[in-house]
C-alpha atoms as a PDB file:
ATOM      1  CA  UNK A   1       0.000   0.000   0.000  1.00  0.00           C
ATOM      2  CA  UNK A   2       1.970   3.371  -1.164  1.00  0.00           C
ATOM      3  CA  UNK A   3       2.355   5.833   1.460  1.00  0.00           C
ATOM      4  CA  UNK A   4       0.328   9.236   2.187  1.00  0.00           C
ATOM      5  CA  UNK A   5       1.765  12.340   1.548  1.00  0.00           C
ATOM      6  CA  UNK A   6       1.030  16.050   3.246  1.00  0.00           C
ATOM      7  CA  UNK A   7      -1.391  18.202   1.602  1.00  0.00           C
ATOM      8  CA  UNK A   8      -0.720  21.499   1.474  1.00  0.00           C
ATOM      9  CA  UNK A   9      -3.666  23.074   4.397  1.00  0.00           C
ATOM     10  CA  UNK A  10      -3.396  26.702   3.068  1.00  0.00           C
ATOM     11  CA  UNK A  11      -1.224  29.423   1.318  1.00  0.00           C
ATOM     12  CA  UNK A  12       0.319  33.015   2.473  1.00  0.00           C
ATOM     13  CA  UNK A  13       0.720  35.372  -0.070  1.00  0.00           C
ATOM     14  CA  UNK A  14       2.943  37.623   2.678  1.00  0.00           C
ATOM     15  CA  UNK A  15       2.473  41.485   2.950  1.00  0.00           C
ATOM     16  CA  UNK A  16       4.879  44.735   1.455  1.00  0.00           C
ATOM     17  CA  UNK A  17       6.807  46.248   4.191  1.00  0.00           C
ATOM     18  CA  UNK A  18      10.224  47.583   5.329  1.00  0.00           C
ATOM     19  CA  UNK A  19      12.489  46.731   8.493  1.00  0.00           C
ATOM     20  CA  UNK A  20      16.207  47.746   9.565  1.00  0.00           C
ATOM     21  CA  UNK A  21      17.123  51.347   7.524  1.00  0.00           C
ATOM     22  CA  UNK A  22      14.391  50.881   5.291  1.00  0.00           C
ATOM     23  CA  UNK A  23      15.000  47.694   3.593  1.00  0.00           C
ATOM     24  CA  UNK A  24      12.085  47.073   1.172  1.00  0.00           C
ATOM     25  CA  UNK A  25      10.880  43.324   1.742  1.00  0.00           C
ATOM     26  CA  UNK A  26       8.077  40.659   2.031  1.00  0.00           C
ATOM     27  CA  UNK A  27       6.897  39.621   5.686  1.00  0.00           C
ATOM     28  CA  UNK A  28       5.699  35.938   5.283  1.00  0.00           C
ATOM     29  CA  UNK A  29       5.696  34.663   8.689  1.00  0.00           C
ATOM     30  CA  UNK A  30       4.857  37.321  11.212  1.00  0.00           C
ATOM     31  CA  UNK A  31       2.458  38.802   8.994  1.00  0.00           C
ATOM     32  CA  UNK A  32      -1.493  39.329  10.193  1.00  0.00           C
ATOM     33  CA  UNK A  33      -1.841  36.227   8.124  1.00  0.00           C
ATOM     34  CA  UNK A  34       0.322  33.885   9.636  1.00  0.00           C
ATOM     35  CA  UNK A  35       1.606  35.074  12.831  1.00  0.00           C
ATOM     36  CA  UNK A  36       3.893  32.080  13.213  1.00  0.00           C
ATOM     37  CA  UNK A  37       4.336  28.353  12.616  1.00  0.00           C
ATOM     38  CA  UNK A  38       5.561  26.632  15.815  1.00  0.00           C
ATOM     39  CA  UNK A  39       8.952  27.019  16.204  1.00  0.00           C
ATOM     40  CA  UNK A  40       9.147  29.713  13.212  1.00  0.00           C
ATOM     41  CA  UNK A  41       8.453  33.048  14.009  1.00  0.00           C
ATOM     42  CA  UNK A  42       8.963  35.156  11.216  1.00  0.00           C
ATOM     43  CA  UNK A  43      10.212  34.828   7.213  1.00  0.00           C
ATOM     44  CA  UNK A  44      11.330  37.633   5.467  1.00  0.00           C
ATOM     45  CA  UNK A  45      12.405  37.657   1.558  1.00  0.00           C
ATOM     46  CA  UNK A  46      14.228  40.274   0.547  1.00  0.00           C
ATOM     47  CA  UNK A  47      14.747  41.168  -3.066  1.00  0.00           C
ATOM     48  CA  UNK A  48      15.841  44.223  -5.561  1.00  0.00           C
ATOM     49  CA  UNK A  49      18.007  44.922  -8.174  1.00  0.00           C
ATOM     50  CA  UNK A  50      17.627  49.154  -6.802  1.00  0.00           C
ATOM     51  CA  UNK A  51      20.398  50.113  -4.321  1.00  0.00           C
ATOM     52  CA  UNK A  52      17.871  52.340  -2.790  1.00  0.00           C
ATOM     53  CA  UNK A  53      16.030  49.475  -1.496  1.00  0.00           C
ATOM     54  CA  UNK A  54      18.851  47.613   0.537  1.00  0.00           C
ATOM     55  CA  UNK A  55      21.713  49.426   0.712  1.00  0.00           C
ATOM     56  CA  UNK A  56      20.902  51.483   4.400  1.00  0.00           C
ATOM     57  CA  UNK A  57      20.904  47.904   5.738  1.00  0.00           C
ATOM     58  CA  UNK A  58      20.440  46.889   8.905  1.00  0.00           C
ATOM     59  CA  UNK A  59      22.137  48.973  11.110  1.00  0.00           C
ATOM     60  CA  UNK A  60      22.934  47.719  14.851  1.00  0.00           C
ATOM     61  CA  UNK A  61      20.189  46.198  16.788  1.00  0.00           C
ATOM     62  CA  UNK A  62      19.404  43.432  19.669  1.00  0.00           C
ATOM     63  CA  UNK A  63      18.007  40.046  19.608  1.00  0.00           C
ATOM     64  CA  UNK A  64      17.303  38.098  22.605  1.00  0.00           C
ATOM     65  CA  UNK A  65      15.738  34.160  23.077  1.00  0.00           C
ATOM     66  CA  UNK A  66      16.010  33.058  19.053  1.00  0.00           C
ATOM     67  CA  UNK A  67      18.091  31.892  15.974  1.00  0.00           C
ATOM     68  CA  UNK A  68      18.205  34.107  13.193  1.00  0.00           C
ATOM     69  CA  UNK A  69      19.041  32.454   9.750  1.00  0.00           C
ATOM     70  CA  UNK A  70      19.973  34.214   6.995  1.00  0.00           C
ATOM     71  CA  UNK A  71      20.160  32.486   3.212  1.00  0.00           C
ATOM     72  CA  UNK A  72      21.124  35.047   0.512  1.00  0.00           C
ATOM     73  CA  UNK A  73      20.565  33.369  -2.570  1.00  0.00           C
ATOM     74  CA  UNK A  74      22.234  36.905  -4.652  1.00  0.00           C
ATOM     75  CA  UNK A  75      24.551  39.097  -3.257  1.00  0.00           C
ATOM     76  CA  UNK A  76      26.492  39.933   0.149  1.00  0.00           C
ATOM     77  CA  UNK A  77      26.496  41.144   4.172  1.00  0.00           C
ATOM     78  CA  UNK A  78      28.714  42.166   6.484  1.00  0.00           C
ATOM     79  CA  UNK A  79      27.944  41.178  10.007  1.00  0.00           C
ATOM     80  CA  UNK A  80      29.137  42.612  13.194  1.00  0.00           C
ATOM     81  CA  UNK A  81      28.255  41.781  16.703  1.00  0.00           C
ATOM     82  CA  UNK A  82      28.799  42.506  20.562  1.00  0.00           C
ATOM     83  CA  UNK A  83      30.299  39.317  20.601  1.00  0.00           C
ATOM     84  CA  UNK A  84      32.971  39.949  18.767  1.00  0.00           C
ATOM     85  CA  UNK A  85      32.222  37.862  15.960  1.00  0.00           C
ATOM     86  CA  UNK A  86      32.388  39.495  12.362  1.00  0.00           C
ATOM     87  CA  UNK A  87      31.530  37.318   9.468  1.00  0.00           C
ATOM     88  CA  UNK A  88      31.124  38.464   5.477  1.00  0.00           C
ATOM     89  CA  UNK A  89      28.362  36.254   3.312  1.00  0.00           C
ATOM     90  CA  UNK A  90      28.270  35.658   0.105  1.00  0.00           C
ATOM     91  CA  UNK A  91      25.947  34.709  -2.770  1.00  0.00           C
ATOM     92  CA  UNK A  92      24.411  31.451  -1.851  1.00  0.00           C
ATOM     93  CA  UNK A  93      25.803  31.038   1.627  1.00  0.00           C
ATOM     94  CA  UNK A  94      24.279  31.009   5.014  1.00  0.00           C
ATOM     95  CA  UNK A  95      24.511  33.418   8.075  1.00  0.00           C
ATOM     96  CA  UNK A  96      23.244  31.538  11.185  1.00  0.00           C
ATOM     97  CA  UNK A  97      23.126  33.507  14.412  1.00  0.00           C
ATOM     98  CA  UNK A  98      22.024  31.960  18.139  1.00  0.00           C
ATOM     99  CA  UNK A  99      20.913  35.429  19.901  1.00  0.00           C
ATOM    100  CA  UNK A 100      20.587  33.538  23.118  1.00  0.00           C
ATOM    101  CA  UNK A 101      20.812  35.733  26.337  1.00  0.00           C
ATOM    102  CA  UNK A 102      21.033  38.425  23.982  1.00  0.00           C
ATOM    103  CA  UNK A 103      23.754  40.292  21.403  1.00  0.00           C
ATOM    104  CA  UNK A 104      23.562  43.298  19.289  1.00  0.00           C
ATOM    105  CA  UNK A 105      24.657  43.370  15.812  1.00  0.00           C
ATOM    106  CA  UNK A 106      24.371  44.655  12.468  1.00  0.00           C
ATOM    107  CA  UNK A 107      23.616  42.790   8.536  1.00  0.00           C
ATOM    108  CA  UNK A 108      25.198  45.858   6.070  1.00  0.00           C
ATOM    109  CA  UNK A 109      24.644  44.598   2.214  1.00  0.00           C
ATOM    110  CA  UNK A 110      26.827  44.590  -1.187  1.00  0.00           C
ATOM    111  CA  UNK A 111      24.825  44.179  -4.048  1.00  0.00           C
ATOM    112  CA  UNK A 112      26.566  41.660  -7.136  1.00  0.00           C
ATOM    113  CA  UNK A 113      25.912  42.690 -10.165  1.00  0.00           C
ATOM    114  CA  UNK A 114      22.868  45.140  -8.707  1.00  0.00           C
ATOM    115  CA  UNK A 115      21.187  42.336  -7.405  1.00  0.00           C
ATOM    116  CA  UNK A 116      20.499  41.630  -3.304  1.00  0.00           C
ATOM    117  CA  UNK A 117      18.036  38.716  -2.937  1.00  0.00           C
ATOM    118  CA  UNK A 118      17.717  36.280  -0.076  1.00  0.00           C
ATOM    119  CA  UNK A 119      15.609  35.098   3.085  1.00  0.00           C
ATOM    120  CA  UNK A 120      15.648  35.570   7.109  1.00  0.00           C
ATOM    121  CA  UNK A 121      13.983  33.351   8.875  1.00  0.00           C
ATOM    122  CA  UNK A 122      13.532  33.302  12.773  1.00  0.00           C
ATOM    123  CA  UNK A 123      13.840  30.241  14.573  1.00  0.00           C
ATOM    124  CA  UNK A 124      12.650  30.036  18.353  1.00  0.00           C
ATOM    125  CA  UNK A 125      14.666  28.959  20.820  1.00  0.00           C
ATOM    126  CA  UNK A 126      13.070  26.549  23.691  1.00  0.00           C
ATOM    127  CA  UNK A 127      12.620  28.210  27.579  1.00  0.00           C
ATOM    128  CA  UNK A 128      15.870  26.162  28.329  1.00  0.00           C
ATOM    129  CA  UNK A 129      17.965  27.334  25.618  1.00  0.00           C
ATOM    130  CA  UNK A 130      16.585  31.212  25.287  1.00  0.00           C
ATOM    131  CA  UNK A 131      19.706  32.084  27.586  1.00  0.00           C
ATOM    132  CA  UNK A 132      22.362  30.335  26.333  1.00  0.00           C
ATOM    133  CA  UNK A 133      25.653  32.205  25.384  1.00  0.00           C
ATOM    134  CA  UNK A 134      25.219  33.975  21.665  1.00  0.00           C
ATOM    135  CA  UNK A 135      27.293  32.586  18.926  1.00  0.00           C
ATOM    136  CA  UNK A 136      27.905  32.976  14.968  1.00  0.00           C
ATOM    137  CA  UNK A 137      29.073  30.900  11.790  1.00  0.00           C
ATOM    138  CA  UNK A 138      28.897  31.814   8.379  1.00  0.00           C
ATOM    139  CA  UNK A 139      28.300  29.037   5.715  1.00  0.00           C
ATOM    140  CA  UNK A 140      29.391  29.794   2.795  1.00  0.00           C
ATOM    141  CA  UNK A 141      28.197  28.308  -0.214  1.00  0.00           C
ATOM    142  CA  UNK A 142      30.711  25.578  -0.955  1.00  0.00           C
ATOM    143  CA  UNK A 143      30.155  24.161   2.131  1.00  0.00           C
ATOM    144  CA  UNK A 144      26.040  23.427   1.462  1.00  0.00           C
ATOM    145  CA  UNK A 145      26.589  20.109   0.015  1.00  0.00           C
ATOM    146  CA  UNK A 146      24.243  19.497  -2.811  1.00  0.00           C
ATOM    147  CA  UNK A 147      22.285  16.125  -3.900  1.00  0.00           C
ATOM    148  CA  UNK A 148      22.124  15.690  -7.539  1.00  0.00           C
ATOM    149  CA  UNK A 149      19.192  13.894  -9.664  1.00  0.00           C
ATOM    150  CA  UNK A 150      17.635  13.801 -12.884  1.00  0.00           C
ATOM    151  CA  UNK A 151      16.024  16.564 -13.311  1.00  0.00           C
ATOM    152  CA  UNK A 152      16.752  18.959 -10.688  1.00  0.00           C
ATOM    153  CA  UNK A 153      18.636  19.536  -7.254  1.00  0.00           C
ATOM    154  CA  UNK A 154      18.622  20.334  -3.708  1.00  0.00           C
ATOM    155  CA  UNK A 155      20.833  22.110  -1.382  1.00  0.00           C
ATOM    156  CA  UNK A 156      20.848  20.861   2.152  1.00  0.00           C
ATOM    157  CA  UNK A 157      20.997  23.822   4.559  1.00  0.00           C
ATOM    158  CA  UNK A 158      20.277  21.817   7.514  1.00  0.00           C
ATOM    159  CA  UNK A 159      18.448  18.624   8.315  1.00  0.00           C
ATOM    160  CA  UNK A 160      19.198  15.751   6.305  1.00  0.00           C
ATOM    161  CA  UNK A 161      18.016  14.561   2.688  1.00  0.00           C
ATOM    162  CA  UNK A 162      18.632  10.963   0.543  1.00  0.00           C
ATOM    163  CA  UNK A 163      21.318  10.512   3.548  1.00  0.00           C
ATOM    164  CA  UNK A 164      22.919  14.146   3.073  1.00  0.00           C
ATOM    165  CA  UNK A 165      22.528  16.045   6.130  1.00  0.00           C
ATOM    166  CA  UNK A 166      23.377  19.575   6.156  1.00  0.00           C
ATOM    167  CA  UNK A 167      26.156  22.205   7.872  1.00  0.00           C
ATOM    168  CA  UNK A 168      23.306  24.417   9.402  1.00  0.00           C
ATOM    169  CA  UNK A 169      23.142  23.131  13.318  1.00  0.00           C
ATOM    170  CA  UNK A 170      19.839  24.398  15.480  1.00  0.00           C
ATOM    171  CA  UNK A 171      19.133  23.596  18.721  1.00  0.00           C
ATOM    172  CA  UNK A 172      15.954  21.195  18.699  1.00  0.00           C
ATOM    173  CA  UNK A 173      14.886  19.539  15.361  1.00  0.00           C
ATOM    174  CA  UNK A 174      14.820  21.641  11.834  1.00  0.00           C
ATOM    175  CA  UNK A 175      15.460  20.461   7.815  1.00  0.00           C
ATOM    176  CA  UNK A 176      15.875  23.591   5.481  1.00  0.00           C
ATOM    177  CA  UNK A 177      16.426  22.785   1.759  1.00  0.00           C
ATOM    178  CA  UNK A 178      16.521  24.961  -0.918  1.00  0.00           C
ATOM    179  CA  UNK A 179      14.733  22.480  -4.011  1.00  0.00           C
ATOM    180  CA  UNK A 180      15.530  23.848  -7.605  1.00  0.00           C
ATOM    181  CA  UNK A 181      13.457  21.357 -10.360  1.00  0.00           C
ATOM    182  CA  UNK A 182      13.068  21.299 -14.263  1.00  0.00           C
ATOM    183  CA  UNK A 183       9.718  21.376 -15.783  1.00  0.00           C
ATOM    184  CA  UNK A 184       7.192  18.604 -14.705  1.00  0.00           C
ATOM    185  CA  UNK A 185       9.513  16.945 -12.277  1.00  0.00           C
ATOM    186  CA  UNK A 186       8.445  15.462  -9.122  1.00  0.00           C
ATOM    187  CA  UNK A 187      10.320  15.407  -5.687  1.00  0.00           C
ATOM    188  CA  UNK A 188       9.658  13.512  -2.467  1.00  0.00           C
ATOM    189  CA  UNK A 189      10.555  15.036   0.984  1.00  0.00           C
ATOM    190  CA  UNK A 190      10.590  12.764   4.010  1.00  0.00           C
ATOM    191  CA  UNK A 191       9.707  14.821   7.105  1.00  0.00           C
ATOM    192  CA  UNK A 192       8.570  13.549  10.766  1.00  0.00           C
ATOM    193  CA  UNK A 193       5.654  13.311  12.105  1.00  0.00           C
ATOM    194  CA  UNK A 194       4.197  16.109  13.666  1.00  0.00           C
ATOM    195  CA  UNK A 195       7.117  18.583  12.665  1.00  0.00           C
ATOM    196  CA  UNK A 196       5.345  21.742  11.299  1.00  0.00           C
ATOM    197  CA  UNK A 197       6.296  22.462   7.832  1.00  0.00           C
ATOM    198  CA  UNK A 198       6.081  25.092   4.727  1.00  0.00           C
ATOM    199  CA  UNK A 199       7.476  25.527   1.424  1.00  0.00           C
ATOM    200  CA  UNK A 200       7.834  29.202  -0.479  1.00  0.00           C
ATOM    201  CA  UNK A 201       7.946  28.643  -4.021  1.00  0.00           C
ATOM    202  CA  UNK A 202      10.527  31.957  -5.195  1.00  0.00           C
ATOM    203  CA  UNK A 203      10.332  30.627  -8.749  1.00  0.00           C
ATOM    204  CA  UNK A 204       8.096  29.204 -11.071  1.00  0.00           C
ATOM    205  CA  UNK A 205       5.430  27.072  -9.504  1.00  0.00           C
ATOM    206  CA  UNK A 206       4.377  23.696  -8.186  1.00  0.00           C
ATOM    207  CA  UNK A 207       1.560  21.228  -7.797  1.00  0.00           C
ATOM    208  CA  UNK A 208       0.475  19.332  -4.817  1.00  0.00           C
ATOM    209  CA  UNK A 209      -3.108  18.725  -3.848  1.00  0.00           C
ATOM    210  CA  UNK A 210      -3.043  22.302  -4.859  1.00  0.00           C
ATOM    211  CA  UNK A 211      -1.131  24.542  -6.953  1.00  0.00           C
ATOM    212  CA  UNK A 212       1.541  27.019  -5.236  1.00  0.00           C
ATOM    213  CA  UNK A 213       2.413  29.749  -7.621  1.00  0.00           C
ATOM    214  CA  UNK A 214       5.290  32.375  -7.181  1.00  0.00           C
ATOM    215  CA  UNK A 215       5.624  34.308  -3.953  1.00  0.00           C
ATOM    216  CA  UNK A 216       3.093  32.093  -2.182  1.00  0.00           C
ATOM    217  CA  UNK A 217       3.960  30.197   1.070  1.00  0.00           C
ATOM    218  CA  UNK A 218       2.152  26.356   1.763  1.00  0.00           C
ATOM    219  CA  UNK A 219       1.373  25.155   5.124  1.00  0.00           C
ATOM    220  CA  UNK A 220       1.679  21.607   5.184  1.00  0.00           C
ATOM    221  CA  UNK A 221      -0.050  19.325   7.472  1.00  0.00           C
ATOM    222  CA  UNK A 222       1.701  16.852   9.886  1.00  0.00           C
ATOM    223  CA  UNK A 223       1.907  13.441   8.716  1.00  0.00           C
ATOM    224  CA  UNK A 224       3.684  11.561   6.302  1.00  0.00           C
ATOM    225  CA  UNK A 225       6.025  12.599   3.082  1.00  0.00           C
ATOM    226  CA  UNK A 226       5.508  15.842   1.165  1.00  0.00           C
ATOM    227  CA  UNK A 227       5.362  15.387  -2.836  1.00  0.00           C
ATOM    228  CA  UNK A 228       5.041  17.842  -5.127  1.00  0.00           C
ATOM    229  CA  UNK A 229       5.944  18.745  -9.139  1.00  0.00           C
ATOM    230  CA  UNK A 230       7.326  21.587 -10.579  1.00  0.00           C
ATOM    231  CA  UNK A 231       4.763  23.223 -13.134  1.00  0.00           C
ATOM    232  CA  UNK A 232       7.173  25.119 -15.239  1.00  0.00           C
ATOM    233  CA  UNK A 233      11.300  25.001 -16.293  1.00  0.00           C
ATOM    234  CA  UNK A 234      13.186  26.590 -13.497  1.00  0.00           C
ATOM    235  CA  UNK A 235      10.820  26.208 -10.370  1.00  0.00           C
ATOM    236  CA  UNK A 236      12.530  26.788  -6.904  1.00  0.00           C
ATOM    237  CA  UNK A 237      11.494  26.691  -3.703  1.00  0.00           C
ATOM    238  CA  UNK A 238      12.585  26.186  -0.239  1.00  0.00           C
ATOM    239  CA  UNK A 239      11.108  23.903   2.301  1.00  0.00           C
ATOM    240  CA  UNK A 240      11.414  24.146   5.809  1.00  0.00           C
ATOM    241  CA  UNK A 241      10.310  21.937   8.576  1.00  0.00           C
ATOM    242  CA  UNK A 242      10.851  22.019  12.064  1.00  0.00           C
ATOM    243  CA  UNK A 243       9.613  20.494  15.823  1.00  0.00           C
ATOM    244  CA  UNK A 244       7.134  22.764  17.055  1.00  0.00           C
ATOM    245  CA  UNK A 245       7.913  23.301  21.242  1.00  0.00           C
ATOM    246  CA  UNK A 246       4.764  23.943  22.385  1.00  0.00           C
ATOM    247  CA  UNK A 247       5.635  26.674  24.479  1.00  0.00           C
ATOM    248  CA  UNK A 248       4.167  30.248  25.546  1.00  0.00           C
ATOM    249  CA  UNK A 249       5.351  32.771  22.815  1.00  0.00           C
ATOM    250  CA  UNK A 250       5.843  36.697  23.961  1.00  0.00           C
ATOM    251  CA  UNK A 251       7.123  38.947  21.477  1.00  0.00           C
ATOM    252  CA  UNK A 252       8.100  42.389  21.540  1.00  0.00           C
ATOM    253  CA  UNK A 253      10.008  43.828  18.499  1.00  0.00           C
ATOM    254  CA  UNK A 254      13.652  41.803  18.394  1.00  0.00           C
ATOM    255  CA  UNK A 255      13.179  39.843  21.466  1.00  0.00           C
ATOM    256  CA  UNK A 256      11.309  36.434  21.892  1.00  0.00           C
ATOM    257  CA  UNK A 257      10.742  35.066  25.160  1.00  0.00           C
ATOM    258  CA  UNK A 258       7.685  33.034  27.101  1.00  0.00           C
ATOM    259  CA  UNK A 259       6.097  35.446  29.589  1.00  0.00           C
ATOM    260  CA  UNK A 260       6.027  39.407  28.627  1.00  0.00           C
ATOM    261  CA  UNK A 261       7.700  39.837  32.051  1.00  0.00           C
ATOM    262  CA  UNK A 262      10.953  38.202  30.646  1.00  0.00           C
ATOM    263  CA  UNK A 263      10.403  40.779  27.627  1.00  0.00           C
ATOM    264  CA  UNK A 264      10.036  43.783  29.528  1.00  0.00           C
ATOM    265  CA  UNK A 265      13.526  42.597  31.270  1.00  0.00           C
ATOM    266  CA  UNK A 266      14.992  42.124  27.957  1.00  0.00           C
ATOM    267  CA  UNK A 267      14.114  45.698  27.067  1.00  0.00           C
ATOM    268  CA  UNK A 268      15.177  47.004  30.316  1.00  0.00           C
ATOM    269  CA  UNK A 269      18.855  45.275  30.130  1.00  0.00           C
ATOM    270  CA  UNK A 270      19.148  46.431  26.735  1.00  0.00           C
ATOM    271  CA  UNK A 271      18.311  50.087  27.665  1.00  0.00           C
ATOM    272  CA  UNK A 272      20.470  50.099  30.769  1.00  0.00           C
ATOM    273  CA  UNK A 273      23.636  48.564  28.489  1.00  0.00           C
ATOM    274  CA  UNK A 274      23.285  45.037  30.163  1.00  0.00           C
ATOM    275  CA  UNK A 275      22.374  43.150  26.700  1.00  0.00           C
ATOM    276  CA  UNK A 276      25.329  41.911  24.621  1.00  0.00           C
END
């Protein structure tokens, strides 16, 4: 008897809207729509080929109780932070920062060839873990290892896929993969049960139980395999699964904690010079 796969329960179109010095993006997660998706918190992509919409940056600012990873699939950032970690990304490499206890930093951008495009995602952090010491490693892209098939590819980010597992190392369970596929090819994902799960589709578009166009986001539901097909030459797509902790969430601006009062203190040690 063949196994089930996940339907797709919904899609997120994602709202217009700026962050940092005025960095023109898409909110996808965090948005009124989707406010999260146990343990994701918010998923930005970022995307122009206009200086004027990237090139202020993100100037310094704090983070307390999450993981912030960063995939730029064109161009570059500088990163700087209070805990003395400096880093410089390049196109298709990987930026992943543990905020912990809390650090301050600050994600400048180079365009290549007048083009900045990539994704943030924020990953939560469980009550255990949300005060752990900060810390920083760039991936760059040769060291994403890549699985090869007929008719398309995937890079493994983190997690692990046809017994390729990924540099990217969280702190509870995750699998981020960045799925690139010719014209009407199909692709299987094996995810655990009861991991929360999405794909974006950045280019082209794919078929499931429903179609996903362009700059739409999928919810998946729990169980079983996801398997989709590409509708057109060129589709891409990331998917991104992870263990939901099934804790209180309180959010205020950069910091993510579980009770507001832990977020107030977050904003008090910040103001008073405490934080990173």
């Amino acid at each position: 008897m063949p196994k089930e796969t996940r339907n797709i329960k919904y899609l997120v179109e994602g709202i217009q809207t700026s962050d940092g010095a005025g960095v023109n993006l898409t909110r996808i997660i965090g948005s009124p729509e989707l406010n999260m998706l146990d343990p994701f918190l918010l998923l930005d992509e970022f995307g122009s080929d206009n200086p004027n919409d990237y090139i202020a940056g993100f100037p310094p600012h704090p983070h307390r109780g999450f993981e912030t990873i960063t995939y730029m699939l064109n161009g570059k950032f500088t990163h700087e932070d209070t805990a003395g970690n400096k880093g410089h990304l390049s196109d298709g490499g990987v930026q992943w920062m543990t905020a912990g206890k809390g650090v301050i930093h600050s994600e400048m951008p180079e365009q290549t060839e007048g083009l900045v495009r990539g994704f943030q995602l924020w990953f939560n952090l469980p009550k255990e873990k949300k005060m752990i010491e900060p810390a920083y490693h760039d991936i760059q892209s040769d060291q994403i290892p890549v699985v090869e098939f007929e008719g398309g590819r995937v890079k493994v980010i983190s997690g692990t896929f046809q017994d390729t597992t990924g540099p990217g190392r969280p702190h509870t369970g995750m699998m981020y993969l960045d799925i690139h596929l010719d014209s009407k090819q199909d692709i299987t994902v094996p995810i655990a049960n009861d991991w929360n799960g999405f794909v974006y589709v950045y280019e082209g578009s794919i078929n499931a139980n429903i179609g996903v166009p362009k700059g739409h986001l999928a919810v998946l539901d729990t169980k079983d395999d996801f398997l989709c097909s590409s509708s057109v030459e060129n589709t891409r797509l990331i998917l991104v699964a992870g263990e939901p902790l099934n804790e209180p969430v309180a959010r205020g601006g950069p910091f993510v904690m579980n009770t507001k009062g832990e977020v107030l203190q977050a904003f008090e040690d910040y103001q008073s010079g405490r934080l990173g």
